[in-house]
C-alpha atoms as a PDB file:
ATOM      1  CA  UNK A   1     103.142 104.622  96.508  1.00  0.00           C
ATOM      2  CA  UNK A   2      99.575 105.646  96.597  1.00  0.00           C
ATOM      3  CA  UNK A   3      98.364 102.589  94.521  1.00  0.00           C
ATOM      4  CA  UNK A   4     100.219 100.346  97.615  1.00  0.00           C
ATOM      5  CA  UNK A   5      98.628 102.314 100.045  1.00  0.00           C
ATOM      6  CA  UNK A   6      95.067 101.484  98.728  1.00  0.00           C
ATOM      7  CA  UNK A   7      96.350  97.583  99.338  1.00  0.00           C
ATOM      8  CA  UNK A   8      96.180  98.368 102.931  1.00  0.00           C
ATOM      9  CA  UNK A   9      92.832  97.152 103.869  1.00  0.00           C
ATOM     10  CA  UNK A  10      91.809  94.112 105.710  1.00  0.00           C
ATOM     11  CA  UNK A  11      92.647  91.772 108.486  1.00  0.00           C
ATOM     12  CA  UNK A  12      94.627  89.244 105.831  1.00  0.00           C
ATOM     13  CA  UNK A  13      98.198  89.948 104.186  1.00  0.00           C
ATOM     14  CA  UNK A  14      98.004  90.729 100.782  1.00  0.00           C
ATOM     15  CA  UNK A  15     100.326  90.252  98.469  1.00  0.00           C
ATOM     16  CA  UNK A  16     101.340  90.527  94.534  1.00  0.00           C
ATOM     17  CA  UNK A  17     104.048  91.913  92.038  1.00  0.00           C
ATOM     18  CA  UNK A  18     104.786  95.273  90.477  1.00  0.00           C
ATOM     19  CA  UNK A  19     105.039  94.719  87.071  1.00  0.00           C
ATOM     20  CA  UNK A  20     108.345  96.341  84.796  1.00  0.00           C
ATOM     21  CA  UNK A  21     105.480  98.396  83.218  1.00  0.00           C
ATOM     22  CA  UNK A  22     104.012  99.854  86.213  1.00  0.00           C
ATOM     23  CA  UNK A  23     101.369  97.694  86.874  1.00  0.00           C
ATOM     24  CA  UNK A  24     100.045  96.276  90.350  1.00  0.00           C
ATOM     25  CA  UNK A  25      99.154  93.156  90.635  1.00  0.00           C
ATOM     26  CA  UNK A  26      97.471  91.440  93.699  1.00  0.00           C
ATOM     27  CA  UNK A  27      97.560  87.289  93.779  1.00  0.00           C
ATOM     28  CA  UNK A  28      96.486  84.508  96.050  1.00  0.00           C
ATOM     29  CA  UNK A  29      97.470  84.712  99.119  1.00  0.00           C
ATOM     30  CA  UNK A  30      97.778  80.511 100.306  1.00  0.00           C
ATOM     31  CA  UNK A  31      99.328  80.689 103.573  1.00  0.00           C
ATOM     32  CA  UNK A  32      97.928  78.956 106.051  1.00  0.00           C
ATOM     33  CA  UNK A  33      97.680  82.004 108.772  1.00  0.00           C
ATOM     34  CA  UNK A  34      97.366  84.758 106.504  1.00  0.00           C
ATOM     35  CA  UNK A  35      96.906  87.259 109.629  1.00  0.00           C
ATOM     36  CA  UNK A  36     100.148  86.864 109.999  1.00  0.00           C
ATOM     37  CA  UNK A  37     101.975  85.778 107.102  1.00  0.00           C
ATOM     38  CA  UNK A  38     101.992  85.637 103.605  1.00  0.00           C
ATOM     39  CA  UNK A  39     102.499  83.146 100.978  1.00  0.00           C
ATOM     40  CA  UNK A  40     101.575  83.432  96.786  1.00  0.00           C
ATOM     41  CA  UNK A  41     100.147  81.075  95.078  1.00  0.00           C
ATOM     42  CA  UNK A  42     102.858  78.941  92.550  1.00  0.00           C
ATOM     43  CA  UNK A  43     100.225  79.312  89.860  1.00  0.00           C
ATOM     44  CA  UNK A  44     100.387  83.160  90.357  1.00  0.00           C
ATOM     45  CA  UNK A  45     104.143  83.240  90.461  1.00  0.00           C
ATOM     46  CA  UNK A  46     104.442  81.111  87.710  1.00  0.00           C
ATOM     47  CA  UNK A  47     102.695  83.806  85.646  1.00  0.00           C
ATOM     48  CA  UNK A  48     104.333  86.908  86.792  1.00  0.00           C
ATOM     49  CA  UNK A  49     107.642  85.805  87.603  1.00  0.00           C
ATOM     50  CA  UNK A  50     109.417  86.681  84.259  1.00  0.00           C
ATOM     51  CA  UNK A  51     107.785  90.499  84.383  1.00  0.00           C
ATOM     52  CA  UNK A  52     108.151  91.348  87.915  1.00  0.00           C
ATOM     53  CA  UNK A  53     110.056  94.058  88.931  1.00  0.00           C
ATOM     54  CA  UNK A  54     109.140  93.772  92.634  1.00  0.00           C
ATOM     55  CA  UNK A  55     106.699  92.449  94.726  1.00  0.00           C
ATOM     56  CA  UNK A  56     104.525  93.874  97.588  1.00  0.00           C
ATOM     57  CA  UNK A  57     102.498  92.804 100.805  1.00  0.00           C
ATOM     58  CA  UNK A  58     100.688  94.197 103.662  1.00  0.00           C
ATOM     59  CA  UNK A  59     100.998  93.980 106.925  1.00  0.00           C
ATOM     60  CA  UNK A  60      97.503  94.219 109.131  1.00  0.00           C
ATOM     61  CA  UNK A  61      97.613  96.536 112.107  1.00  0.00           C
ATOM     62  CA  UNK A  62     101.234  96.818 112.437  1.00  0.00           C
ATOM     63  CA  UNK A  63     103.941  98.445 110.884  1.00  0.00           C
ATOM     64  CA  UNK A  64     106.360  98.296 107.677  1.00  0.00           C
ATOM     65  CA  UNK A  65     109.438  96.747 109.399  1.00  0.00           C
ATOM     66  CA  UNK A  66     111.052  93.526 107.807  1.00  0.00           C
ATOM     67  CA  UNK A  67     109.983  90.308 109.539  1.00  0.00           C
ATOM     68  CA  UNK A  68     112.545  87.199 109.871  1.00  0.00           C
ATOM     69  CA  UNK A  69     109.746  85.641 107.489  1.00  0.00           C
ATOM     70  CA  UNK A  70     109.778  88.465 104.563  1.00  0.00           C
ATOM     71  CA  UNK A  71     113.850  88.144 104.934  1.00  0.00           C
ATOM     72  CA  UNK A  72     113.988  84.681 103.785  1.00  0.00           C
ATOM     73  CA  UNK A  73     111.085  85.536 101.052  1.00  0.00           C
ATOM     74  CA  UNK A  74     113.024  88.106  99.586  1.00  0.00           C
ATOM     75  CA  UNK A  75     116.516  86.976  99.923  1.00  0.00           C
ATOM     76  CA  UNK A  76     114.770  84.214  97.427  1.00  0.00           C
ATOM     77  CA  UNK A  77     113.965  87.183  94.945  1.00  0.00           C
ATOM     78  CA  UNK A  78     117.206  89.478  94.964  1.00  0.00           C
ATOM     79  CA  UNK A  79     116.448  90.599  91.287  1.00  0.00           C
ATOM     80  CA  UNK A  80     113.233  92.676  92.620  1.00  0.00           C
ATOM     81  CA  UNK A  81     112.391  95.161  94.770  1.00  0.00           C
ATOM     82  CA  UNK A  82     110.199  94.550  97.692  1.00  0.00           C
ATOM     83  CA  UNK A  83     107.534  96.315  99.041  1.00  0.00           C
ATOM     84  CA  UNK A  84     105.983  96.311 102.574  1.00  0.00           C
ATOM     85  CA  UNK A  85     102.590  97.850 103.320  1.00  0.00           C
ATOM     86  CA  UNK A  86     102.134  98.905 106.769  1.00  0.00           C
ATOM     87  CA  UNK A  87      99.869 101.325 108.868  1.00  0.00           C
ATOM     88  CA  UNK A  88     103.047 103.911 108.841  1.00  0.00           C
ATOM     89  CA  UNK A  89     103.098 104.090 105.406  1.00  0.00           C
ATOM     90  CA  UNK A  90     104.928 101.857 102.345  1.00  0.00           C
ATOM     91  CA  UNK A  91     108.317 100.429 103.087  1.00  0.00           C
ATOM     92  CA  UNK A  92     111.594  99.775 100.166  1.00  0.00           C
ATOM     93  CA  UNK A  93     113.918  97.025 101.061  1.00  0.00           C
ATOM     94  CA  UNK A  94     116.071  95.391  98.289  1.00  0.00           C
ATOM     95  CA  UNK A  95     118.954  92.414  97.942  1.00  0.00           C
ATOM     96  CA  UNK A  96     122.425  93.184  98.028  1.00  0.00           C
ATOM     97  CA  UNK A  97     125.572  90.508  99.456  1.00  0.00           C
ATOM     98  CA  UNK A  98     122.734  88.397 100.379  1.00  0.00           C
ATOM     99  CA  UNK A  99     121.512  90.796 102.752  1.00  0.00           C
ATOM    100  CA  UNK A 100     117.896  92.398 103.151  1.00  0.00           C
ATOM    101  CA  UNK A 101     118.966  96.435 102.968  1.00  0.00           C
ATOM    102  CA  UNK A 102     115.754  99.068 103.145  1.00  0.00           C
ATOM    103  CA  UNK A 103     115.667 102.286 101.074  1.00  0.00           C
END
């Protein structure tokens, strides 16, 4: 969770994937208010997509809690794990019925 932490910089959401070997990558973040929200390039998903094991984003100034915007995002991705970076610390939430459930 460390490596997430050090995500957490920034007035912008960033986002990326966890990789199934461990790795942490950061891409694009395209959205048109990325204060707010967040949005990955299809370029970037196109090229993790088949070794993601979860993906990750921050959340500027405020806290880890699921947003009616990162529901829909990750009910699209209920194969991963999902990752939120707030200023309270790093946040689990996962897929299961269709329904966004955190750790």
């Amino acid at each position: 969770m460390q490596a997430l932490l050090e995500k957490y910089e920034g007035d912008k959401e960033r986002c990326g994937f966890i990789l199934r070997n461990g790795d942490i990558v950061e891409v694009h973040n395209i959205a048109p208010e990325p204060e707010h929200s967040f949005l990955a390039d299809a370029a970037d998903v196109l090229k993790y997509v088949n070794d993601a094991a979860a993906t990750w984003h921050t959340h500027p100034g405020s806290g880890s809690n699921l947003s009616p915007g990162d529901m829909e995002t990750f009910l699209f991705w209920p194969q991963c794990e999902h990752y939120i970076v707030g200023n309270d610390g790093v946040a689990c939430y996962y897929v299961k019925n269709n329904t966004v459930l955190r750790k």
